[in-house]
C-alpha atoms as a PDB file:
ATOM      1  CA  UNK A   1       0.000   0.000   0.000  1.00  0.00           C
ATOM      2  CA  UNK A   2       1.251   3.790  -0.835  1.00  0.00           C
ATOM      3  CA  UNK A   3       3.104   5.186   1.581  1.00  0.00           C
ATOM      4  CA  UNK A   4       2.883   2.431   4.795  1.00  0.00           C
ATOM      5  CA  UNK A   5       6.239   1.559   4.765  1.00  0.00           C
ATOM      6  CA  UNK A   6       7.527   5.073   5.362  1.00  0.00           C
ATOM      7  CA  UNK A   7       4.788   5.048   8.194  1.00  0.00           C
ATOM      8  CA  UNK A   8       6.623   1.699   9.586  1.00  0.00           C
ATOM      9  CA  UNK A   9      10.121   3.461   9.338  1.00  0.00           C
ATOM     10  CA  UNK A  10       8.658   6.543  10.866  1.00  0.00           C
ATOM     11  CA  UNK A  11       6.663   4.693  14.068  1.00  0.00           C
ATOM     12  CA  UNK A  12      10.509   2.295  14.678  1.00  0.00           C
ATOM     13  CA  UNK A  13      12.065   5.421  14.291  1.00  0.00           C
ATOM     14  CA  UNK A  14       9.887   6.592  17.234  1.00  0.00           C
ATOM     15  CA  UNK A  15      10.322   3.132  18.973  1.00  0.00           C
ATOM     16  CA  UNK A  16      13.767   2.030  18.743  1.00  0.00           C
ATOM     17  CA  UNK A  17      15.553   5.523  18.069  1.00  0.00           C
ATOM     18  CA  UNK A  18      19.145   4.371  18.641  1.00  0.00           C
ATOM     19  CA  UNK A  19      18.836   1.058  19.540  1.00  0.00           C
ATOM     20  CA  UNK A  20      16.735  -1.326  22.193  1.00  0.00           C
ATOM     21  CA  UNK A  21      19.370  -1.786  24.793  1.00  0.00           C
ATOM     22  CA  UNK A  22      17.565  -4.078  26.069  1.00  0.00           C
ATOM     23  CA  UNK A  23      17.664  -6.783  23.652  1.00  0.00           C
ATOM     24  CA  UNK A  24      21.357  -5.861  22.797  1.00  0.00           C
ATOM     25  CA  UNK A  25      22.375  -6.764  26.505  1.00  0.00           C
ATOM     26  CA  UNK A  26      20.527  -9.710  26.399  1.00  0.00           C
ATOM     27  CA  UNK A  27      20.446 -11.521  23.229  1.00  0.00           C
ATOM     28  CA  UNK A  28      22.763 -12.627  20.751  1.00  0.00           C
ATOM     29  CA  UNK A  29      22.904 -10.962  17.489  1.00  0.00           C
ATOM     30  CA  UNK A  30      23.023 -14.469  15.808  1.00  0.00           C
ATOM     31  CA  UNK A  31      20.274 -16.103  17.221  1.00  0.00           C
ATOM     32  CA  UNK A  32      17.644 -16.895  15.785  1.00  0.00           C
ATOM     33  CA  UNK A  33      13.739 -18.236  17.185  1.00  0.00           C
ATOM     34  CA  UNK A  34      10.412 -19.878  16.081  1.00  0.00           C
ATOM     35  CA  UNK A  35       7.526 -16.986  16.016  1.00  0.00           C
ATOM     36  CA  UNK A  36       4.016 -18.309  16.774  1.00  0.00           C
ATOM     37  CA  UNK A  37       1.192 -15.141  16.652  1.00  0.00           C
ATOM     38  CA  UNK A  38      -1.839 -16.542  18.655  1.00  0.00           C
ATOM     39  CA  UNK A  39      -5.665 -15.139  18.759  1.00  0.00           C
ATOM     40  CA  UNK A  40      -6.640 -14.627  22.167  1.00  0.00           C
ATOM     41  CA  UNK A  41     -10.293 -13.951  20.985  1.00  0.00           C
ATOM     42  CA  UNK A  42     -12.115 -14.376  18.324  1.00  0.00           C
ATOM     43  CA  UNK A  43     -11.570 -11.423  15.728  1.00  0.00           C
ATOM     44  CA  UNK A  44     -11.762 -10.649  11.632  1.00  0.00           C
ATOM     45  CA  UNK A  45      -7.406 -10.442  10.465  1.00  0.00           C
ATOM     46  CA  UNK A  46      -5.977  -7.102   9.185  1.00  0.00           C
ATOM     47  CA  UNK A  47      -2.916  -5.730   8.908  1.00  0.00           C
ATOM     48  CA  UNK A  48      -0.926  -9.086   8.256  1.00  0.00           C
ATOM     49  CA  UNK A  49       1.397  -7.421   5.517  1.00  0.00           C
ATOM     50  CA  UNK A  50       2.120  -4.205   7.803  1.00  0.00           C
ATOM     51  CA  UNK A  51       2.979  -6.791  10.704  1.00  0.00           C
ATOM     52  CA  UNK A  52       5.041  -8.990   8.640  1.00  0.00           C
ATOM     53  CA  UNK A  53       7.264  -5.702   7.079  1.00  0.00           C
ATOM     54  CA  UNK A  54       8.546  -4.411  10.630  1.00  0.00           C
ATOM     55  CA  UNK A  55      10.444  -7.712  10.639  1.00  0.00           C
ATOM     56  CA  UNK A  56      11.671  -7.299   6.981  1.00  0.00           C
ATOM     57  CA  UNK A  57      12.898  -3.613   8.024  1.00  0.00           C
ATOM     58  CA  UNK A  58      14.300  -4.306  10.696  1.00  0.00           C
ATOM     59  CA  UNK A  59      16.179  -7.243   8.459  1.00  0.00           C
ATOM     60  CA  UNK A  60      15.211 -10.479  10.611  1.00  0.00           C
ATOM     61  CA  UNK A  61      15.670 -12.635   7.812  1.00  0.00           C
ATOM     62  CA  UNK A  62      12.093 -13.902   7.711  1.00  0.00           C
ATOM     63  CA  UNK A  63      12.119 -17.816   7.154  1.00  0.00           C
ATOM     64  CA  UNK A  64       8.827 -20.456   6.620  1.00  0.00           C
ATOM     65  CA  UNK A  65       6.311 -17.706   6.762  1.00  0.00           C
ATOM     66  CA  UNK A  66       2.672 -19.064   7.215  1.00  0.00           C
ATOM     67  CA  UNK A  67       0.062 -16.723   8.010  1.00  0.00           C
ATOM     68  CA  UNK A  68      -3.865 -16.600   7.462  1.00  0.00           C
ATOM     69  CA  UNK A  69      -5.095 -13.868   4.991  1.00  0.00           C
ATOM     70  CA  UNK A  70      -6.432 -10.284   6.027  1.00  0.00           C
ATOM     71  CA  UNK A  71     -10.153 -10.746   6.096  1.00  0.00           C
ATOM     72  CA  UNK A  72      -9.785 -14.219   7.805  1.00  0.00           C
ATOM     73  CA  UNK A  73     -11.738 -15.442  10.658  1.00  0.00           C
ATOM     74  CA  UNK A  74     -10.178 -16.881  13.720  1.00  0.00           C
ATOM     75  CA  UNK A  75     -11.269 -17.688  17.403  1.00  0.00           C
ATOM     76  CA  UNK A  76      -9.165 -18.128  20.452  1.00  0.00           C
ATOM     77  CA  UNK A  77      -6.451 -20.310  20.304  1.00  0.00           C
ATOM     78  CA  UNK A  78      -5.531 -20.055  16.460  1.00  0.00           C
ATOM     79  CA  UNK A  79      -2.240 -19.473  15.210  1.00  0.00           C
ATOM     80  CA  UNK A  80      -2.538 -16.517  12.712  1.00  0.00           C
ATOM     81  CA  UNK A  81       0.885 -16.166  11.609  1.00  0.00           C
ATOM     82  CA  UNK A  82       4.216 -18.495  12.215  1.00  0.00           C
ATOM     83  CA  UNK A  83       7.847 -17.599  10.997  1.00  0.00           C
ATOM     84  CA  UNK A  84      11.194 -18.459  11.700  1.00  0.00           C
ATOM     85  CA  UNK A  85      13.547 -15.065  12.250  1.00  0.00           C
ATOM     86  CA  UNK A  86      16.129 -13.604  13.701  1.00  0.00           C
ATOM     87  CA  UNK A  87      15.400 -12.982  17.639  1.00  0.00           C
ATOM     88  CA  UNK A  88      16.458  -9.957  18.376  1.00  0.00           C
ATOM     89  CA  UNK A  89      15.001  -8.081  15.482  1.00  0.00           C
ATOM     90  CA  UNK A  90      11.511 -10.233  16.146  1.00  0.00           C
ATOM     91  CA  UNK A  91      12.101  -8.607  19.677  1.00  0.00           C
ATOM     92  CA  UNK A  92      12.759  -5.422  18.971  1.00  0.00           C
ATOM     93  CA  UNK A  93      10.115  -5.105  16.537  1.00  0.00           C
ATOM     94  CA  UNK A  94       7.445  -7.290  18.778  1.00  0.00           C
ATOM     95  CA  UNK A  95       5.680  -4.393  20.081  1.00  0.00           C
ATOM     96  CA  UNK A  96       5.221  -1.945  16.923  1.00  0.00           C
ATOM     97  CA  UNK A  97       3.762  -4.880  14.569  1.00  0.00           C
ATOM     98  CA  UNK A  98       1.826  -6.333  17.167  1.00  0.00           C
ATOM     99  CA  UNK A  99       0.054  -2.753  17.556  1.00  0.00           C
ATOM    100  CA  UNK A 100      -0.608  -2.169  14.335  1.00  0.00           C
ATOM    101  CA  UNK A 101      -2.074  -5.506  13.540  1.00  0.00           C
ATOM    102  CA  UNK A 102      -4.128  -5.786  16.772  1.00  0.00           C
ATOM    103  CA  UNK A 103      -5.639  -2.147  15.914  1.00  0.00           C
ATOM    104  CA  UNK A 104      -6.482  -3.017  12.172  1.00  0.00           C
ATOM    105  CA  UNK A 105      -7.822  -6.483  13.397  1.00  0.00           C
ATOM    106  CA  UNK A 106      -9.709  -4.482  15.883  1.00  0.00           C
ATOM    107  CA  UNK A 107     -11.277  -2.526  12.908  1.00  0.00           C
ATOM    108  CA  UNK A 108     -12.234  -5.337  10.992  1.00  0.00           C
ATOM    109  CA  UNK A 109     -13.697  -7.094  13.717  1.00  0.00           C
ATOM    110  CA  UNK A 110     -15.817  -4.310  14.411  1.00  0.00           C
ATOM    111  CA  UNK A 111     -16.809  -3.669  10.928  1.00  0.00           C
ATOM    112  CA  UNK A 112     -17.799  -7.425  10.314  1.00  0.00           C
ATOM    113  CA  UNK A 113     -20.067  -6.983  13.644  1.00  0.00           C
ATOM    114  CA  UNK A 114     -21.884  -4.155  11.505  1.00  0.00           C
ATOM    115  CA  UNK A 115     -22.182  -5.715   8.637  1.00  0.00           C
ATOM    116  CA  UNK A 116     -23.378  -9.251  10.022  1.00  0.00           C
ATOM    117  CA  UNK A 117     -26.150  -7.062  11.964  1.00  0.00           C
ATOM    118  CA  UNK A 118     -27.689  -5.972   8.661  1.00  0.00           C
ATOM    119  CA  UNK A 119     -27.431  -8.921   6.824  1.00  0.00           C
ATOM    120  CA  UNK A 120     -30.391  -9.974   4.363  1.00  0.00           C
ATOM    121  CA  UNK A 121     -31.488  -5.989   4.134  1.00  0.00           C
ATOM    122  CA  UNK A 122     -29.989  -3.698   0.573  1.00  0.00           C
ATOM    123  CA  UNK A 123     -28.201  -1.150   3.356  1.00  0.00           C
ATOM    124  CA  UNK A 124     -24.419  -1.289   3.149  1.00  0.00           C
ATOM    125  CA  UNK A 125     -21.734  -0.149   6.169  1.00  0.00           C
ATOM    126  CA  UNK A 126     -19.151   2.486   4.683  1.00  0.00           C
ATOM    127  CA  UNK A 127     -16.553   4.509   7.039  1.00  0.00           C
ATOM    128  CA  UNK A 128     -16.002   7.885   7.545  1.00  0.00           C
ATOM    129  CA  UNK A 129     -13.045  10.436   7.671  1.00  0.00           C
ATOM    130  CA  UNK A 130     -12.333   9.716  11.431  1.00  0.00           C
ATOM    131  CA  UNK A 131      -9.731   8.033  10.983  1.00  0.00           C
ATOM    132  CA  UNK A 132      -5.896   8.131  12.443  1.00  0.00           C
ATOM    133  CA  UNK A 133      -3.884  10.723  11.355  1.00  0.00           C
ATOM    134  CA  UNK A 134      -1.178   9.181   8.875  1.00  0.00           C
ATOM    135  CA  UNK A 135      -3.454   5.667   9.144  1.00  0.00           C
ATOM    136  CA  UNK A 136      -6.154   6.358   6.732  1.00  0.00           C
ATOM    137  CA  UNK A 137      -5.480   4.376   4.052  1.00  0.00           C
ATOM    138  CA  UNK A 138      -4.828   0.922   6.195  1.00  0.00           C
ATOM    139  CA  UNK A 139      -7.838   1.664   8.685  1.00  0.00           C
ATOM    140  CA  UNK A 140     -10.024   2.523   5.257  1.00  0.00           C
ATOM    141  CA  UNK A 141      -8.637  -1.088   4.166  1.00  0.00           C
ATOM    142  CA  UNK A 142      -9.144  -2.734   7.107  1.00  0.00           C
ATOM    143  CA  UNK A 143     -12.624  -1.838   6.743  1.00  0.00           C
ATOM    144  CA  UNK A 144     -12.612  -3.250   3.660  1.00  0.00           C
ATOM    145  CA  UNK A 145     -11.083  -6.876   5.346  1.00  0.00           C
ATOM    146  CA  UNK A 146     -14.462  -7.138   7.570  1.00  0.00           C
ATOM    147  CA  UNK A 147     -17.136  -6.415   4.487  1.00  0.00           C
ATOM    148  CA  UNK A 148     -17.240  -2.677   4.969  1.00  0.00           C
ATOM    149  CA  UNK A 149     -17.472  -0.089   2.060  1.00  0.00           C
ATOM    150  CA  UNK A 150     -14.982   2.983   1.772  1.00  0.00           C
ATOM    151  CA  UNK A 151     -16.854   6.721   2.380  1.00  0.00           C
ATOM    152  CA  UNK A 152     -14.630   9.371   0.478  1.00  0.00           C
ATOM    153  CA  UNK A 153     -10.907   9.256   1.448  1.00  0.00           C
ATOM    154  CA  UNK A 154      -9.983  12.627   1.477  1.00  0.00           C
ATOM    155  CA  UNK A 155     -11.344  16.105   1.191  1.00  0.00           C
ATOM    156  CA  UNK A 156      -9.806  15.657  -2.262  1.00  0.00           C
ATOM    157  CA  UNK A 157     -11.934  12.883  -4.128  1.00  0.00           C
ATOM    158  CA  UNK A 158     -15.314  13.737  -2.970  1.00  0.00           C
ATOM    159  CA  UNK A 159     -17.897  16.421  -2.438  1.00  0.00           C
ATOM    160  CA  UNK A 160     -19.850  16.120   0.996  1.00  0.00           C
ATOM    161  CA  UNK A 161     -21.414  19.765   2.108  1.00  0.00           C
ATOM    162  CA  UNK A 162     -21.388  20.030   6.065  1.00  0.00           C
ATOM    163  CA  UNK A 163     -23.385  21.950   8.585  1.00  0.00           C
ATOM    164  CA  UNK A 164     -20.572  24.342   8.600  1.00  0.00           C
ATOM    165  CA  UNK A 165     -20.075  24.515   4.891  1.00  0.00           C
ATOM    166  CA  UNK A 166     -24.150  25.540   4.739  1.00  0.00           C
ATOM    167  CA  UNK A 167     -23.724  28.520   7.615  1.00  0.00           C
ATOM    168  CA  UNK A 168     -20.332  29.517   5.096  1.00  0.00           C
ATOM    169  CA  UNK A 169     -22.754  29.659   2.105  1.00  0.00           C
ATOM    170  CA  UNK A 170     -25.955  30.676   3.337  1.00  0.00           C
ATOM    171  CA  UNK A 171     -28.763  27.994   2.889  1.00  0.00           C
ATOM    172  CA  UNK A 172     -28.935  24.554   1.877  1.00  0.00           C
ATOM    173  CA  UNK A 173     -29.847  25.784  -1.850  1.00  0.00           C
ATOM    174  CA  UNK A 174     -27.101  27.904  -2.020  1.00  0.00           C
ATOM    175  CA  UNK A 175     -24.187  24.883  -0.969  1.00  0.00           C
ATOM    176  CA  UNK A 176     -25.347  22.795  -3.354  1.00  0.00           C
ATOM    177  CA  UNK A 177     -25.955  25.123  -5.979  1.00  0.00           C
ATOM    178  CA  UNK A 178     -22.232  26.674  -5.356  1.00  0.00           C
ATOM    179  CA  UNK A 179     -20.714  23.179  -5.159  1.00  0.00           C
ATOM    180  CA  UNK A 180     -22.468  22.056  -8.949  1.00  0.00           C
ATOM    181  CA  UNK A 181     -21.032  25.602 -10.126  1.00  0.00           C
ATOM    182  CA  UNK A 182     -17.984  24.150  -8.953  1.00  0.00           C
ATOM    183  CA  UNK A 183     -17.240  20.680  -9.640  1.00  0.00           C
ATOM    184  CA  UNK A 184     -17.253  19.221 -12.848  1.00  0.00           C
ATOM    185  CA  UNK A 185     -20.064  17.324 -14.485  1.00  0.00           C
ATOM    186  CA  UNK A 186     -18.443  14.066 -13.315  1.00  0.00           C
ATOM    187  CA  UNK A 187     -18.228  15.100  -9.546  1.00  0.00           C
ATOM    188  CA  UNK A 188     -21.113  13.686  -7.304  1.00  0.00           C
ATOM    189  CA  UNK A 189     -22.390  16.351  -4.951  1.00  0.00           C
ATOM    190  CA  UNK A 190     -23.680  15.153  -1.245  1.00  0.00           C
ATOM    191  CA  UNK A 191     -24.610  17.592   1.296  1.00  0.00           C
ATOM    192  CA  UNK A 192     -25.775  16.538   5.060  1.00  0.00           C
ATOM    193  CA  UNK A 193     -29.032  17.442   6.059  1.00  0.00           C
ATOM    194  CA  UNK A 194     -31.021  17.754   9.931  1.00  0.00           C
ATOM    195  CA  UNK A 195     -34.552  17.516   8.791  1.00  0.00           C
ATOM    196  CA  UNK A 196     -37.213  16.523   5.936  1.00  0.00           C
ATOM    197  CA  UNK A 197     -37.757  20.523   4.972  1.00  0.00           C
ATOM    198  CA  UNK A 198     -33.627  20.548   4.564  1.00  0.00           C
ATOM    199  CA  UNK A 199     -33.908  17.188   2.234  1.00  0.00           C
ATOM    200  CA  UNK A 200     -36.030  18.863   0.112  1.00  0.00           C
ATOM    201  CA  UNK A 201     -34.628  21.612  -0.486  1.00  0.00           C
ATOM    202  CA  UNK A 202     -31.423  19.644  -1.031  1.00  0.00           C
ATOM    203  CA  UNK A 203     -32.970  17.531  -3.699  1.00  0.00           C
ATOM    204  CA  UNK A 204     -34.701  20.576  -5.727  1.00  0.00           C
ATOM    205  CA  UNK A 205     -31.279  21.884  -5.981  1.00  0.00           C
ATOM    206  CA  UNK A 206     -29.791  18.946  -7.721  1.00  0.00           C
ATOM    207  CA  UNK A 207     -27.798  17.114  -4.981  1.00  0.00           C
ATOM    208  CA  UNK A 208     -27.013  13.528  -5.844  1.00  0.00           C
ATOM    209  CA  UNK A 209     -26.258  12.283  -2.475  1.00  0.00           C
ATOM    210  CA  UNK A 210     -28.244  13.258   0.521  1.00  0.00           C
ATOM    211  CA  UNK A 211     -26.499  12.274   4.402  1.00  0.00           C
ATOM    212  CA  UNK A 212     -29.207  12.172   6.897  1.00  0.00           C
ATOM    213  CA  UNK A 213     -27.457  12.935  10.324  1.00  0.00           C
ATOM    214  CA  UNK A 214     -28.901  11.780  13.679  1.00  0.00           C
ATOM    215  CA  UNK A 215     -32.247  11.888  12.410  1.00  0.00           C
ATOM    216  CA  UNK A 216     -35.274   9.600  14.051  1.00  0.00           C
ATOM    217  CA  UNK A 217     -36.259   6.051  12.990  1.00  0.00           C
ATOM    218  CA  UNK A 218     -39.685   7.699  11.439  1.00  0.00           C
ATOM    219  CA  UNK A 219     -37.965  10.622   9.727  1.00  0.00           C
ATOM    220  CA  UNK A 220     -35.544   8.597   8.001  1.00  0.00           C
ATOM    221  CA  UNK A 221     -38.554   5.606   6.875  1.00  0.00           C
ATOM    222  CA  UNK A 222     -40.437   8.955   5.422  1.00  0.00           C
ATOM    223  CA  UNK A 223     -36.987  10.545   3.806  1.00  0.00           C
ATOM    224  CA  UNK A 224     -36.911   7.245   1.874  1.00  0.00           C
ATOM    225  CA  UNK A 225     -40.575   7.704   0.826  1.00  0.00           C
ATOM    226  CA  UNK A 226     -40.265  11.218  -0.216  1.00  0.00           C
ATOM    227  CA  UNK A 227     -36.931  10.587  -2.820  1.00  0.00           C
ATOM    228  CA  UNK A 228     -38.421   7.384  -4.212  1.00  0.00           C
ATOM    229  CA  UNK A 229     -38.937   8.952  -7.587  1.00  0.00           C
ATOM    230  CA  UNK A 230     -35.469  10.602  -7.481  1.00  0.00           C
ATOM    231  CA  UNK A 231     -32.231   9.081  -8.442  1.00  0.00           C
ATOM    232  CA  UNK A 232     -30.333  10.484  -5.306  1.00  0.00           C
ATOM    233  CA  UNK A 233     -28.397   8.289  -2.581  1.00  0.00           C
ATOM    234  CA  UNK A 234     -29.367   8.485   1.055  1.00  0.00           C
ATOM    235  CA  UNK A 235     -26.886   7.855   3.665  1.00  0.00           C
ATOM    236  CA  UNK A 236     -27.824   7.749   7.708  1.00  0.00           C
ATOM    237  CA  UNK A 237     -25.143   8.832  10.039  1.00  0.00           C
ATOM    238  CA  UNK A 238     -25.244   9.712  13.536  1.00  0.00           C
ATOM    239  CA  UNK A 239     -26.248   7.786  16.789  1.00  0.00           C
ATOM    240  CA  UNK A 240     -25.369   4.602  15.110  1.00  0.00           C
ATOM    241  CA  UNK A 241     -24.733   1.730  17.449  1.00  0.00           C
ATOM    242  CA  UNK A 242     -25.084  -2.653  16.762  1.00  0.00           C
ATOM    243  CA  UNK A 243     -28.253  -2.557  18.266  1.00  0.00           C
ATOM    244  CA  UNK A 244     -29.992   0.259  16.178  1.00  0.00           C
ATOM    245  CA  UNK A 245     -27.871  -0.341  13.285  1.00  0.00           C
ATOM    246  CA  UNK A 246     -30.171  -2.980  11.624  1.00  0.00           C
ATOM    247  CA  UNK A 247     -33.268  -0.836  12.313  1.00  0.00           C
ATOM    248  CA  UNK A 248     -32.115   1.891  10.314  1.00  0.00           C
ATOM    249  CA  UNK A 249     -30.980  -0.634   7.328  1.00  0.00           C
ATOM    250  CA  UNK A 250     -35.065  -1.314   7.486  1.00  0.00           C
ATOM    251  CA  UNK A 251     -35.756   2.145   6.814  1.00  0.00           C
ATOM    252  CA  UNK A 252     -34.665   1.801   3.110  1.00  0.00           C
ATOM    253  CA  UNK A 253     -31.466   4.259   3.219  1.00  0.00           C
ATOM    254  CA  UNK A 254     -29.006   2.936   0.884  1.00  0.00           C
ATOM    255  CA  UNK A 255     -25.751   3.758   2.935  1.00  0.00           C
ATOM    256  CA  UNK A 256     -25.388   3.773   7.364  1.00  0.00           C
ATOM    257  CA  UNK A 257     -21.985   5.389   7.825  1.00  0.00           C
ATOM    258  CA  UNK A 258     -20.308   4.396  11.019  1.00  0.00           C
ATOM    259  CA  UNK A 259     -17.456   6.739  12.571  1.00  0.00           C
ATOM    260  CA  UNK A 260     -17.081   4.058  15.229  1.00  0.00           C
ATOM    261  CA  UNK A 261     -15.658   1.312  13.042  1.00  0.00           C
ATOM    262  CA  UNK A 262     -12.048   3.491  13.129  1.00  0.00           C
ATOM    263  CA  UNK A 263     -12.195   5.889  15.744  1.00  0.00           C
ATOM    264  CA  UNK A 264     -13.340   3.506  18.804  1.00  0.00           C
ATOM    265  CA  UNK A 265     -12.578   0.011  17.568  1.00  0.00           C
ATOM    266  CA  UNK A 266     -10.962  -2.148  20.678  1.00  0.00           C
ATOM    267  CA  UNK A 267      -7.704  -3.942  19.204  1.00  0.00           C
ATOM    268  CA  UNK A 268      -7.642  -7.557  18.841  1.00  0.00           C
ATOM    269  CA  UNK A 269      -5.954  -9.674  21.348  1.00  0.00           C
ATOM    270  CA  UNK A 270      -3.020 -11.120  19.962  1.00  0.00           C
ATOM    271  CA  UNK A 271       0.263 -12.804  21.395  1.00  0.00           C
ATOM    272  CA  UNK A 272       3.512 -13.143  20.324  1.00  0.00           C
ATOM    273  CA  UNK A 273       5.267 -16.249  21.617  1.00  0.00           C
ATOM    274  CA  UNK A 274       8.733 -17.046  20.477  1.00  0.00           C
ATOM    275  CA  UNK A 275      10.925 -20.737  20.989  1.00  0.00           C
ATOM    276  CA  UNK A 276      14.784 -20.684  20.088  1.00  0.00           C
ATOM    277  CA  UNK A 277      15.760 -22.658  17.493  1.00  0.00           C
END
């Protein structure tokens, strides 16, 4: 992926700086260990590439790797990944791969939750931009691993028109109206709205994509009434938990975007256990 392994040089920069005395008083430079990574829970895998390279830059001469795919199930007890590698970079790395894997797992584990809960009904889970900074791209994927959709990267590759942006231009009308002005006739334009009298004046201006945030059970049933006839997406967002998540896929909305799945997914339990060769 573009960019992760200058994020991996970056984050052992910040670990290891210049050097883990540590393992240096402790360990032989020449030995080398068995690597079993164990689920501790049951979880959805991501991150297995981003785990495996902080071993590869840190030059542990990687042997017999056997790992399970990202997007693949396991319960307690599994072995998810096994290598044979030098010990003290499997040390010294330990702690950085372990986090990143255990928070994309974490993600994905979340995100198939989600998308198990709506299973059967047309609504499909996408993320949001909440995301970590400098860990879009692998959280967005990680999504991806548990059966989750991708919401617009960036600010860059989409137009979404915000509470904020509609104060900045005036009215509802005005945002979108401004936004088709300025986009070309490729570019989508979504804009987030509070109410039904906000939706409609969101669709008489032409928006393709209409986000209804934190809005009621009954308001969003009657939103999906009232654009029946248009070709316009409709995307819930706000309040969204497991337990209300499948009642708002029965409303009819086409999208439920969840900030959750990246910004307050629990990481994975996951253990390292090494044997010397």
């Amino acid at each position: 992926m573009l960019g992760f392994r200058r994020l991996m040089r970056e984050a052992l920069a910040e670990d290891v700086g210049q050097g883990d005395i540590t393992t240096k008083s402790t360990v032989s430079k020449d030995a080398r260990c068995r690597v079993r990574l164990v689920a501790k829970q049951t979880g959805i895998l991501s991150g297995i590439e981003v785990f495996r390279a902080v071993f590869d830059l840190l030059t542990a001469r990687v042997r017999h790797w056997e790992a399970l795919e990202d997007g693949a199930a396991f319960v307690t007890g599994d072995r998810v990944a096994g290598f044979e590698a030098n010990t003290a970079a499997v040390l010294t790395g330990e702690r950085l791969a372990l986090n990143f894997v255990q928070h994309l797992s974490g993600v994905a584990t979340v995100t198939r939750q989600y998308v198990e809960a709506v299973k059967g009904l047309d609504a499909r889970i996408c993320d949001t931009r909440k995301t970590t900074p400098l860990m879009r791209a692998l959280e967005k994927q990680a999504v991806m691993h548990g059966g989750g959709t991708n919401h617009r990267f960036a600010l860059f590759d989409g137009v979404l028109i915000k509470e904020n942006h509609i104060v900045a231009a005036g009215s509802v009308r005005a945002a979108v109206e401004k936004a088709i002005r300025g986009t070309h006739h490729l570019m989508k334009v979504g804009i987030e709205v509070t109410n039904l009298t906000e939706l409609k004046e969101a669709l008489e201006a032409g928006a393709d994509s209409i986000l209804l945030d934190n809005m009621s059970l009954e308001e969003m049933a009657r939103a999906v009434k009232l654009t029946a006839k248009h070709k316009v997406i409709l995307e819930a967002s706000g309040n969204v938990t497991l337990e209300r998540v499948r009642a708002i896929a029965e409303t009819g909305v086409h999208y439920i975007s969840v900030g959750a799945l990246t910004h307050s997914a629990p990481s994975v339990d996951l253990s390292l256990l090494i044997e010397n060769v």
